[in-house]
N, C-alpha and C. Protein backbone atom coordinates (compact mmCIF):
# COMPACT_ATOMS: atom_id res chain seq x y z
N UNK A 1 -27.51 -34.80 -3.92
CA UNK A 1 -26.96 -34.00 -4.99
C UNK A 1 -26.12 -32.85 -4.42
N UNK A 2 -26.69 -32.15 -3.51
CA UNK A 2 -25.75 -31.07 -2.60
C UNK A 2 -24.93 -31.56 -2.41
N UNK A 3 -24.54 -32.53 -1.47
CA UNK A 3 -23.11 -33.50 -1.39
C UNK A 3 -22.30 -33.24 -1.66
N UNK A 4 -22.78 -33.81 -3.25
CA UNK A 4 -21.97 -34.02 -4.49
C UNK A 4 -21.18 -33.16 -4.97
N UNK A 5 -22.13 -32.00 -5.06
CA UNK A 5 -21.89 -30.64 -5.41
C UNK A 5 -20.70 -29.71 -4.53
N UNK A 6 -21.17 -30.21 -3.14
CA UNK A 6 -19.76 -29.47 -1.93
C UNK A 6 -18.69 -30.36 -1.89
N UNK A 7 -18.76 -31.77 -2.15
CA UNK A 7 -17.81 -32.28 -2.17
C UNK A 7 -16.98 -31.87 -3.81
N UNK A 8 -17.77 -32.17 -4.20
CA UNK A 8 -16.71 -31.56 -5.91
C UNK A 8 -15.93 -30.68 -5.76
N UNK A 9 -16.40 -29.30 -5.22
CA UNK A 9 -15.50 -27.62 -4.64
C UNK A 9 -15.14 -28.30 -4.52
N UNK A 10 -15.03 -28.76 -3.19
CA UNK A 10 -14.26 -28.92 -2.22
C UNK A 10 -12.53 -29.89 -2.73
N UNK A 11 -12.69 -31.22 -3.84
CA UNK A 11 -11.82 -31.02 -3.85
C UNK A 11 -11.30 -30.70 -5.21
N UNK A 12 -11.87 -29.50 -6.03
CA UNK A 12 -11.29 -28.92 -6.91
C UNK A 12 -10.31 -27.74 -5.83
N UNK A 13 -10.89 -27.36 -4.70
CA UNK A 13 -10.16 -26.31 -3.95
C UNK A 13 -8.95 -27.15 -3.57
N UNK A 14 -9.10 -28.23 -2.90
CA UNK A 14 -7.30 -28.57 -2.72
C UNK A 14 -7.09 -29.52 -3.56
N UNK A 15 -7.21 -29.12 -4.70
CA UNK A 15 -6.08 -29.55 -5.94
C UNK A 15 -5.78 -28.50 -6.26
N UNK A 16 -6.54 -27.47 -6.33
CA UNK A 16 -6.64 -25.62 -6.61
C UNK A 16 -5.29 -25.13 -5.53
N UNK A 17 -5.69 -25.65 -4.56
CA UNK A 17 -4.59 -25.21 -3.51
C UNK A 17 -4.69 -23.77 -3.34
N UNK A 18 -3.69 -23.19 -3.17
CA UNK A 18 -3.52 -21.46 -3.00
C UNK A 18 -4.32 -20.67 -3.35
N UNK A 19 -5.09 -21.22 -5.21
CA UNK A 19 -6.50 -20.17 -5.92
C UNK A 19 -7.11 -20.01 -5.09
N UNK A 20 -7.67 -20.75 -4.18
CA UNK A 20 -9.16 -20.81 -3.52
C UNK A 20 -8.95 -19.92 -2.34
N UNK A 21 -7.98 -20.17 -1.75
CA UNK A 21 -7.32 -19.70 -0.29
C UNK A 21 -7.06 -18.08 -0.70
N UNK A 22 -6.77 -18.00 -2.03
CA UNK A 22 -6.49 -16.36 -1.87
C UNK A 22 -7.67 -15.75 -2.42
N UNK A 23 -8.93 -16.43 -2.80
CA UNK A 23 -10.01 -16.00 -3.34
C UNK A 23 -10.73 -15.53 -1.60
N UNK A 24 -10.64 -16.77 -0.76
CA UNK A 24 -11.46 -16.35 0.39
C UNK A 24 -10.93 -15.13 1.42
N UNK A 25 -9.58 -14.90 1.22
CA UNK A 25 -9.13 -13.91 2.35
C UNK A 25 -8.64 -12.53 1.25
N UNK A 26 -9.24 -12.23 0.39
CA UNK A 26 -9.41 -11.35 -0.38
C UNK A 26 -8.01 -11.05 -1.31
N UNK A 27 -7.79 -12.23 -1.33
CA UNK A 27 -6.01 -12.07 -2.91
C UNK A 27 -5.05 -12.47 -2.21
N UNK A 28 -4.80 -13.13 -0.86
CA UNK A 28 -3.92 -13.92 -0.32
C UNK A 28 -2.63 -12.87 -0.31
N UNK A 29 -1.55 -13.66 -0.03
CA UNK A 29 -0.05 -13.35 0.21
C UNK A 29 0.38 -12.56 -1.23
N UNK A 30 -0.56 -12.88 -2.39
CA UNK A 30 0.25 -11.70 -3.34
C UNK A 30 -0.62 -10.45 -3.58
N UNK A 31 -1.30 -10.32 -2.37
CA UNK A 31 -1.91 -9.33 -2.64
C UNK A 31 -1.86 -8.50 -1.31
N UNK A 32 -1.04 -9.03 -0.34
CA UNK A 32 -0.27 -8.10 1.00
C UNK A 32 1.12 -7.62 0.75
N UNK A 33 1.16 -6.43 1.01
CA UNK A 33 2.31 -5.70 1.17
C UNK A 33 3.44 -5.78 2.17
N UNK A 34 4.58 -6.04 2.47
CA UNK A 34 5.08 -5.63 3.45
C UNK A 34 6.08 -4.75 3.60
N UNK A 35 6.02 -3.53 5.19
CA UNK A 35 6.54 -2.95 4.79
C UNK A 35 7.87 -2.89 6.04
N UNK A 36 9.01 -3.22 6.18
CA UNK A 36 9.77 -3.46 7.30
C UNK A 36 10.27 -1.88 7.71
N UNK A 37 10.24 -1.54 9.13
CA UNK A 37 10.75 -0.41 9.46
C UNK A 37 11.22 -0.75 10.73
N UNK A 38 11.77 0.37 11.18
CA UNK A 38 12.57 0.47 12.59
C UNK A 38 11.88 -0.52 13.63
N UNK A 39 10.70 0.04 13.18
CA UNK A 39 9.51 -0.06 14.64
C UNK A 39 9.16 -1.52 14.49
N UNK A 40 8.94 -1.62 13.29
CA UNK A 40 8.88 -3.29 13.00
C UNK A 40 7.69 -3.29 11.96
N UNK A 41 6.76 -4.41 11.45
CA UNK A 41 6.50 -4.31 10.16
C UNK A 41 5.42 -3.92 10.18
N UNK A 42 4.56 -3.62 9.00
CA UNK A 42 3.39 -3.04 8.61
C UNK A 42 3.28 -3.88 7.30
N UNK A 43 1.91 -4.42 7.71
CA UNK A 43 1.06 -5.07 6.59
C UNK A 43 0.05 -4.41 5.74
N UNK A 44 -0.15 -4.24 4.66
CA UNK A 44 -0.78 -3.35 3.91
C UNK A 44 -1.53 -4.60 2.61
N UNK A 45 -2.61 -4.42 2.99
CA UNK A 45 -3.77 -5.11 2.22
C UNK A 45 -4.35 -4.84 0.67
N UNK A 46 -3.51 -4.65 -0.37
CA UNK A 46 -3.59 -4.17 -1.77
C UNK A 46 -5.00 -3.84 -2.34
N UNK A 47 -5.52 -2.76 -2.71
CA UNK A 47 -6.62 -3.03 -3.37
C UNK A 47 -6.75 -3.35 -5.14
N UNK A 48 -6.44 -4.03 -5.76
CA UNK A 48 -6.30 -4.01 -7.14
C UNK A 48 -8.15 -3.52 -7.83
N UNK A 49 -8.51 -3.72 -6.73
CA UNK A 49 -10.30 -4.12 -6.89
C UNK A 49 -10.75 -2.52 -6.97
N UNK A 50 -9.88 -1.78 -6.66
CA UNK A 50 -10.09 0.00 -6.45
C UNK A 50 -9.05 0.82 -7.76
N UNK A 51 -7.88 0.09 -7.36
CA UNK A 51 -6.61 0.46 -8.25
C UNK A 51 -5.36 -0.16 -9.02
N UNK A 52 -6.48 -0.88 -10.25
CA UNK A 52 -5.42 -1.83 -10.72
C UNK A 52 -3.55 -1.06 -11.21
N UNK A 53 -3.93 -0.33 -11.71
CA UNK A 53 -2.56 0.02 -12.15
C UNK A 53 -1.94 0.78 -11.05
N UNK A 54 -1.99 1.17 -9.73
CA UNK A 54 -1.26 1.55 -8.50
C UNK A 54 -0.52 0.27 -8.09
N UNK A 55 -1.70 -0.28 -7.90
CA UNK A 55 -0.97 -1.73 -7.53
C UNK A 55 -0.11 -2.39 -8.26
N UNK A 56 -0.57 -2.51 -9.40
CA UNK A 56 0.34 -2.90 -10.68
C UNK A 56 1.83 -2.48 -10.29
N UNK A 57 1.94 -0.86 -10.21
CA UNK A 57 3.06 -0.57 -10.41
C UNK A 57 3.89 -0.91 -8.82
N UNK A 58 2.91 -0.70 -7.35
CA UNK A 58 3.80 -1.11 -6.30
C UNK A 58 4.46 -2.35 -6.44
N UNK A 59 3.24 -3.62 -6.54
CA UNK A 59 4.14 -4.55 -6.89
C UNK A 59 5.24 -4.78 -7.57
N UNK A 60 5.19 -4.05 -8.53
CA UNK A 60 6.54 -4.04 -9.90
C UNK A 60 7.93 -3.77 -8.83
N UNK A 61 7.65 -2.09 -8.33
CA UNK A 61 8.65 -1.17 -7.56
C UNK A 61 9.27 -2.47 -6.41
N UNK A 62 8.41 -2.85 -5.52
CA UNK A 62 8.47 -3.63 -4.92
C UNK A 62 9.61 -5.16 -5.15
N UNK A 63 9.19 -5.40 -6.55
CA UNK A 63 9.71 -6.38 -7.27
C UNK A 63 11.10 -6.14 -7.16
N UNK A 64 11.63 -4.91 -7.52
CA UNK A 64 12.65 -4.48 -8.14
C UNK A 64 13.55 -3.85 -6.68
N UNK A 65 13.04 -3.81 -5.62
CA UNK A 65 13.72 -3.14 -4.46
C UNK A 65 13.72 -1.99 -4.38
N UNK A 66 13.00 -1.05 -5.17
CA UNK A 66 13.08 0.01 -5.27
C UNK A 66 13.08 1.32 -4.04
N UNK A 67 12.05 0.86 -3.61
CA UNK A 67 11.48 1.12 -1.98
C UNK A 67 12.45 1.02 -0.82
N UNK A 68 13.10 0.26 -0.95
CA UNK A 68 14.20 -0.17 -0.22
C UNK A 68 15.25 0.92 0.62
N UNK A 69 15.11 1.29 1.80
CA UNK A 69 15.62 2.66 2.40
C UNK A 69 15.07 3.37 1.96
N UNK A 70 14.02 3.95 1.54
CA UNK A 70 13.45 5.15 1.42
C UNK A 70 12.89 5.54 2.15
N UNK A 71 13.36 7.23 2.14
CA UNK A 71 13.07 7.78 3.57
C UNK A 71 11.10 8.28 3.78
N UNK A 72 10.64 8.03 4.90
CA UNK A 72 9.66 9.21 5.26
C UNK A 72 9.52 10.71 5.14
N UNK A 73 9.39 11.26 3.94
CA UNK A 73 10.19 12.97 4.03
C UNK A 73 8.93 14.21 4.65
N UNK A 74 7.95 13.38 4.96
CA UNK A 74 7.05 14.18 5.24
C UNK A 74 6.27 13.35 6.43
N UNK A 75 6.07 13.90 7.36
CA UNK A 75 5.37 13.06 8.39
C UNK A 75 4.60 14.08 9.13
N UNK A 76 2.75 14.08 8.82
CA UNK A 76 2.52 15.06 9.71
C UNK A 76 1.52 14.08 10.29
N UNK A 77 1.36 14.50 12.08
CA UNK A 77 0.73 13.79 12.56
C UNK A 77 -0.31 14.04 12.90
N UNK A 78 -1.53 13.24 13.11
CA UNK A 78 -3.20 13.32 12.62
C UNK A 78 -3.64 13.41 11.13
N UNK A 79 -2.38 13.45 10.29
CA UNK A 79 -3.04 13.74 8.74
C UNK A 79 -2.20 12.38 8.05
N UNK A 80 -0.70 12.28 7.55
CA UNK A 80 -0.70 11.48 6.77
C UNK A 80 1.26 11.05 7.22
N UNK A 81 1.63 10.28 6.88
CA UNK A 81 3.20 9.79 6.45
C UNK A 81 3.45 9.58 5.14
N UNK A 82 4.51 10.12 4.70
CA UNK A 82 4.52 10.37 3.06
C UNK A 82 5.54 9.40 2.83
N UNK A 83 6.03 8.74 1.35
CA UNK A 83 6.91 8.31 1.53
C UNK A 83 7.29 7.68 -0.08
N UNK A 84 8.45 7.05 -0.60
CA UNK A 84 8.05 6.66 -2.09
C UNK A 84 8.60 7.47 -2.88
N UNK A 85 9.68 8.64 -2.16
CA UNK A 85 10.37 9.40 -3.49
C UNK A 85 12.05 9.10 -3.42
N UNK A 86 12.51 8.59 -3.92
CA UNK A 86 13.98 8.03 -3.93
C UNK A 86 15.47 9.18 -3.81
N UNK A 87 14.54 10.91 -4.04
CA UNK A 87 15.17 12.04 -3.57
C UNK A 87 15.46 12.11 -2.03
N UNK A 88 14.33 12.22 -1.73
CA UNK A 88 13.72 11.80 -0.52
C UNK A 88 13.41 13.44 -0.05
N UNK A 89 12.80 14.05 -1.02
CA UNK A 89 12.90 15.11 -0.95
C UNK A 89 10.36 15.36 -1.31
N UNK A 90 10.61 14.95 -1.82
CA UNK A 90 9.12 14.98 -2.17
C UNK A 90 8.83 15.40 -3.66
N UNK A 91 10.41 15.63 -4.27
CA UNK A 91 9.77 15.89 -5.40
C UNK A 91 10.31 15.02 -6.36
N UNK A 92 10.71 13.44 -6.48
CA UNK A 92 11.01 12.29 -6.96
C UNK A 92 10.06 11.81 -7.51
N UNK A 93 10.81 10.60 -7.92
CA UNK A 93 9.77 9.25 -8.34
C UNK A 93 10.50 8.19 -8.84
N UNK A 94 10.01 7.13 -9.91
CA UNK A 94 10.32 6.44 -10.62
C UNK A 94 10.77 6.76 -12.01
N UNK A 95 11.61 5.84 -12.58
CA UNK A 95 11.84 6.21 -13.76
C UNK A 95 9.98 5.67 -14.88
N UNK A 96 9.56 5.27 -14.35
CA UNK A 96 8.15 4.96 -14.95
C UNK A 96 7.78 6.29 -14.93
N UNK A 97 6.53 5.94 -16.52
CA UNK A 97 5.61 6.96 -16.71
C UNK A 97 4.57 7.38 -15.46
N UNK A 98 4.20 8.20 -15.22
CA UNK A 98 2.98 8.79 -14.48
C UNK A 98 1.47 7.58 -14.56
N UNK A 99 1.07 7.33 -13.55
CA UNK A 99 -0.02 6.86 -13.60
C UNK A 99 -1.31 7.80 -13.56
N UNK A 100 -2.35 7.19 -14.47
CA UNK A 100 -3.40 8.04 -14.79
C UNK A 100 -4.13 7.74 -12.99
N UNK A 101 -4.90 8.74 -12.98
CA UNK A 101 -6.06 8.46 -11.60
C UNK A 101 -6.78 7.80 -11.69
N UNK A 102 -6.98 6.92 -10.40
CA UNK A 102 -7.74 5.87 -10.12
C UNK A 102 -9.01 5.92 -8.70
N UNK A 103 -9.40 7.30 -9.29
CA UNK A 103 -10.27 8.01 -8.01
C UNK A 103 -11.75 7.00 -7.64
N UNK A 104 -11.56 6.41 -6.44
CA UNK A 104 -12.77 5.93 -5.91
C UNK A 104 -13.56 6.93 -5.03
N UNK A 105 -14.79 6.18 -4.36
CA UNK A 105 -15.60 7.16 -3.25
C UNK A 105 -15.28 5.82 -2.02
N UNK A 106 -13.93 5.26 -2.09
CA UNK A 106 -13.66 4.43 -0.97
C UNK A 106 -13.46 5.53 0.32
N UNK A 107 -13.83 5.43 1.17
CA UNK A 107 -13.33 6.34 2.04
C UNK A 107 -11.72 6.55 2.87
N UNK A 108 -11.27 7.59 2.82
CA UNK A 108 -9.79 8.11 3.48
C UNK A 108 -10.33 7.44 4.90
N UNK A 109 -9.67 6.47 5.92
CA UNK A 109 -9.58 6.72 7.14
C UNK A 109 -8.58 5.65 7.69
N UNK A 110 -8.13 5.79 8.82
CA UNK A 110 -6.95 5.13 9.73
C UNK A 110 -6.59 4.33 9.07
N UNK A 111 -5.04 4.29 8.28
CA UNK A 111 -4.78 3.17 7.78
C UNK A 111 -5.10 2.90 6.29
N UNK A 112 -5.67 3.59 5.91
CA UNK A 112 -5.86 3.90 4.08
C UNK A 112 -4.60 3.98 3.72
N UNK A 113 -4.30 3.88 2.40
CA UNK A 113 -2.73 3.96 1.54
C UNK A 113 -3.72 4.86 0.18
N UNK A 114 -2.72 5.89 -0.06
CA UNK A 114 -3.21 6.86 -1.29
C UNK A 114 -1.70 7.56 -1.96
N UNK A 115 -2.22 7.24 -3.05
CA UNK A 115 -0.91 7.72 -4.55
C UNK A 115 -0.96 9.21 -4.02
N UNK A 116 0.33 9.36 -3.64
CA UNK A 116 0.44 10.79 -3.48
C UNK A 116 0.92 12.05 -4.89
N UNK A 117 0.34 12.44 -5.38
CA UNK A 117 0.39 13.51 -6.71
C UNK A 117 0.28 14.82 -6.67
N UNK A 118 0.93 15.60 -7.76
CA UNK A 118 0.93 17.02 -7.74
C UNK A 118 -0.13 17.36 -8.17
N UNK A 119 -0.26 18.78 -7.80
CA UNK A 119 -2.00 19.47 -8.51
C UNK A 119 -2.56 18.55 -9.81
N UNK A 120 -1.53 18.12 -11.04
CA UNK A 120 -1.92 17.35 -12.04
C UNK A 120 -2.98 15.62 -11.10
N UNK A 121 -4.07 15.58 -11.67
CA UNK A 121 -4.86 14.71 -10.92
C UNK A 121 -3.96 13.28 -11.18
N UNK A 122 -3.49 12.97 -12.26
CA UNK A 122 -2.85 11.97 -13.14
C UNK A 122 -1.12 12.11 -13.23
N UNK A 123 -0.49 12.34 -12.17
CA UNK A 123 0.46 12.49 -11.44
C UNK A 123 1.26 11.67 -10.67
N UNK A 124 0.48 10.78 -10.19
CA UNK A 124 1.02 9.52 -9.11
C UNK A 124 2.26 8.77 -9.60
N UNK A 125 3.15 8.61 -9.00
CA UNK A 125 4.49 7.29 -9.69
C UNK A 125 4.62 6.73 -8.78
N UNK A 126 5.59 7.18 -7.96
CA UNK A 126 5.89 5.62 -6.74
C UNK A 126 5.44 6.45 -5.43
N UNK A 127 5.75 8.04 -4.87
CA UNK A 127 4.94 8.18 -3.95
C UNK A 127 3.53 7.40 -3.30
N UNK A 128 3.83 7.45 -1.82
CA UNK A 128 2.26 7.31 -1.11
C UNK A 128 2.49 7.72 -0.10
N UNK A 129 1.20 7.59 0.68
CA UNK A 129 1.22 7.91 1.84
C UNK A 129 0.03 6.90 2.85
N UNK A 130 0.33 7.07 4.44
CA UNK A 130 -0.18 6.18 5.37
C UNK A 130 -1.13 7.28 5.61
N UNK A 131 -2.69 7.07 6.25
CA UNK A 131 -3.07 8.15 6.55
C UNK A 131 -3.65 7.69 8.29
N UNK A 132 -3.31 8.81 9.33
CA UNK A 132 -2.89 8.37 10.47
C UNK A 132 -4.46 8.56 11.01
N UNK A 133 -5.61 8.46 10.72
CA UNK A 133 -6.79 8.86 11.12
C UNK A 133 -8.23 9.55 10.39
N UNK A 134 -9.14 9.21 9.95
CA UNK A 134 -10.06 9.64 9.50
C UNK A 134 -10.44 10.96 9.29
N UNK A 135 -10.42 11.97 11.03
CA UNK A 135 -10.49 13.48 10.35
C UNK A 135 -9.59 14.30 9.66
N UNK A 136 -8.26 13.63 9.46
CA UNK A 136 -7.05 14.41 8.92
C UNK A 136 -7.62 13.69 7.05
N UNK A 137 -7.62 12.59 7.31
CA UNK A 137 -7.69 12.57 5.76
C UNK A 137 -8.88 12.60 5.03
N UNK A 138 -10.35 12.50 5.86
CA UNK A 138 -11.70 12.55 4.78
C UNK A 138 -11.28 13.01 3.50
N UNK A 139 -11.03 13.94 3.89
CA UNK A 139 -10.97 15.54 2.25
C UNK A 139 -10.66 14.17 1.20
N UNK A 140 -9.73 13.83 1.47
CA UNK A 140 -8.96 13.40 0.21
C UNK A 140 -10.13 12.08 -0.34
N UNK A 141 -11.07 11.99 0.21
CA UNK A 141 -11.81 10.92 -0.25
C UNK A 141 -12.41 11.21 -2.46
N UNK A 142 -11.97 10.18 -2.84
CA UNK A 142 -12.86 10.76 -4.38
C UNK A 142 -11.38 11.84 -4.94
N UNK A 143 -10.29 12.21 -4.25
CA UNK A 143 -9.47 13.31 -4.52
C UNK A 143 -8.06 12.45 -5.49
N UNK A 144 -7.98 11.21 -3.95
CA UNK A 144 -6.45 10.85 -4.16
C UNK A 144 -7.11 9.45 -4.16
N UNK A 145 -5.82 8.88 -4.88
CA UNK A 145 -6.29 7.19 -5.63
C UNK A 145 -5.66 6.27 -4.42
N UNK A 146 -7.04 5.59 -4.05
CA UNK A 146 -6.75 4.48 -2.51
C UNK A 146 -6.15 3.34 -3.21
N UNK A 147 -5.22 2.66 -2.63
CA UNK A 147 -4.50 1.64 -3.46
C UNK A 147 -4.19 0.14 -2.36
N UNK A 148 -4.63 0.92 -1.33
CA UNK A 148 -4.02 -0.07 -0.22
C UNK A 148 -4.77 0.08 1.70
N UNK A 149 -4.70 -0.65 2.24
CA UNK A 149 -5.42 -0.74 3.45
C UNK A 149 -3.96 -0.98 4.77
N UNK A 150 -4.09 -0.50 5.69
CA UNK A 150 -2.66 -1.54 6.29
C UNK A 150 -3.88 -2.29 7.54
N UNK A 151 -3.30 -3.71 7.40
CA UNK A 151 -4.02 -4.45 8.07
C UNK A 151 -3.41 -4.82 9.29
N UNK A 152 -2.19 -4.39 9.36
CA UNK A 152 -1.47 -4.57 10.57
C UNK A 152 -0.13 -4.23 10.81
N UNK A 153 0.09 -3.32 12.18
CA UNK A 153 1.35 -2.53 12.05
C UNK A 153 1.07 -1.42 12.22
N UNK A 154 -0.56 -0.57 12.37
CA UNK A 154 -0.28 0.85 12.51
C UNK A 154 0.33 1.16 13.59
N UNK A 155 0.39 0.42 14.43
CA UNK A 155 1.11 1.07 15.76
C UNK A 155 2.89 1.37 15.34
N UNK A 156 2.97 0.49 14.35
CA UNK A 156 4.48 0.88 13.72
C UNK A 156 4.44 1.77 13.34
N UNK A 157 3.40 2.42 12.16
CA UNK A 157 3.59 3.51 11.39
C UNK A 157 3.34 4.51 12.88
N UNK A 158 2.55 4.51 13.68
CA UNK A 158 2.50 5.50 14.78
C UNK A 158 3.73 6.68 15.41
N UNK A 159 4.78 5.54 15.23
CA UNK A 159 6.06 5.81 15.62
C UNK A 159 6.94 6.29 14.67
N UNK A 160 6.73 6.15 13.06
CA UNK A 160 7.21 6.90 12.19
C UNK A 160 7.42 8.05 12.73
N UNK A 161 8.89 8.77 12.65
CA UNK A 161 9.53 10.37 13.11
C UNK A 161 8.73 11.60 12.48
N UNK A 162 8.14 12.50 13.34
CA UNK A 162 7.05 13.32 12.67
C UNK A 162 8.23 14.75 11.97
N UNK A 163 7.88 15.29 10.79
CA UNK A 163 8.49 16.77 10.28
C UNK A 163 8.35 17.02 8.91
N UNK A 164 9.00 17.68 7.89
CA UNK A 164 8.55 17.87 6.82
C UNK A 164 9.95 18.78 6.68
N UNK A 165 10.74 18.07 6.43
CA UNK A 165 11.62 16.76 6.51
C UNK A 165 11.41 16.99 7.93
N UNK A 166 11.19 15.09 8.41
CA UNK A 166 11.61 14.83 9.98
C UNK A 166 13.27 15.16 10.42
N UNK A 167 13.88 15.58 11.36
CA UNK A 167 15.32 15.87 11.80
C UNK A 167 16.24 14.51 11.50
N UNK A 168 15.13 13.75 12.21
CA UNK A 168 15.82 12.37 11.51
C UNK A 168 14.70 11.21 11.11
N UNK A 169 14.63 11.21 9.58
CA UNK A 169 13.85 10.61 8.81
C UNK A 169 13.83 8.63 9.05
N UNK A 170 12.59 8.12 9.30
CA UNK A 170 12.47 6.29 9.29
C UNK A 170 12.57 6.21 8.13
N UNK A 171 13.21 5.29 7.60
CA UNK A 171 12.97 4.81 6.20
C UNK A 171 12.18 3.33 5.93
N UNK A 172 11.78 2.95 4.95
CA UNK A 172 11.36 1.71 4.33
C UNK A 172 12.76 1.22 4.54
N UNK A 173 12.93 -0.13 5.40
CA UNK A 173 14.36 -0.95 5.46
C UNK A 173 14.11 -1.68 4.17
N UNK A 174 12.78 -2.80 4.12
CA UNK A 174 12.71 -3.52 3.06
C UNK A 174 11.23 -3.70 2.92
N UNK A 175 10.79 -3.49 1.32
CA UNK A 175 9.15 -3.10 1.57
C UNK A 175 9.18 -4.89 -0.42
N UNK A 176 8.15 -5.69 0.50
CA UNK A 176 8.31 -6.67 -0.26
C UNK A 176 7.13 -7.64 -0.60
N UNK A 177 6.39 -8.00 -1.36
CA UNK A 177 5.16 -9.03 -0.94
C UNK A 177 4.87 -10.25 -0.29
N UNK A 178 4.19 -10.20 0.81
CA UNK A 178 4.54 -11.20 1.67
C UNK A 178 4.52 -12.78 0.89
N UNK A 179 3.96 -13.13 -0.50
CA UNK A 179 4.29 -14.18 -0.98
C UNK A 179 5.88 -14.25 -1.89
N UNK A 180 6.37 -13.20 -1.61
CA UNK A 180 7.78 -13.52 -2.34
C UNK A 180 8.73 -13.36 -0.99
N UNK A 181 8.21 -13.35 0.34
CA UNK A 181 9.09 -13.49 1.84
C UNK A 181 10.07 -14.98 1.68
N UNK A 182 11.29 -14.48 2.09
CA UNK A 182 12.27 -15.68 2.02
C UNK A 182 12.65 -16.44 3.42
């Protein structure tokens, strides 16, 4: 009867094809980010499971190219890389409404992605930020809405140009989901 039972999954999964495959590696290719820069790319692991409507909206931005050359306007190092305002100034966004907060007790550390917002808690639009290490960002744990993981590439973001504005700012070349890669 077990057999029966693993053989059945088994081939509802490849007739399922892709469902199953993005169920086991936690949301597959439409649920990785990519983000192309100088240095070369950075993979960023979506959490919808923390922040449905962050994600919601990267993907959308994403969709639309929005991201596309946008500069780093804030880069401090041991704490965070900012990035996501189309001023490129820090005080931009999207033409979208404000997203409400999506505060977890996930923890801030190496490689976290968080909606970057003004004092208003419910503030976030297309800003974020990379956070370059655990003691620079704890604080923000429960503060700022985690939306994303990078699973590969921090050594790219490493090299992101450090300043506030950097002298000469990296930008997002092309930031896209790795299941819509051509």
């Amino acid at each position: 009867m077990m057999r029966l039972i693993t053989s059945l999954a088994l081939a509802i999964c490849v007739v399922a094809g892709a469902a199953c495959s993005d169920q086991s590696n936690g949301g597959g290719s439409g649920n990785v980010l990519v983000i192309e820069l100088n240095s070369g790319k950075v993979l960023i692991k979506l959490r919808p499971d923390l922040a449905p409507k962050h994600v919601e909206r990267v993907k959308q931005l994403s969709k639309e190219g929005f991201y596309d050359g946008i500069k780093f306007h804030r880069v401090i190092k041991g704490f965070m890389a900012q990035t996501g305002d189309p001023t490129g100034t820090g005080a931009g966004g999207s033409n979208y409404p404000d997203l409400p907060a999506e505060f977890s007790q996930e923890p801030y550390k190496r490689g976290t992605i968080g909606a970057a917002r003004t004092l208003d808690p419910n503030s976030a639009n297309s800003q974020f930020f990379i956070c370059y290490d655990a003691t620079g960002c704890s604080s923000l744990t429960g503060q700022y809405t985690v939306w994303g993981e990078v699973i590969e590439g921090m050594d790219n973001v490493d090299q992101i140009a450090p300043g506030e504005p950097p002298a000469i700012p990296d930008i997002m070349q092309k930031v896209y989901l790795q299941a819509d890669a051509k």
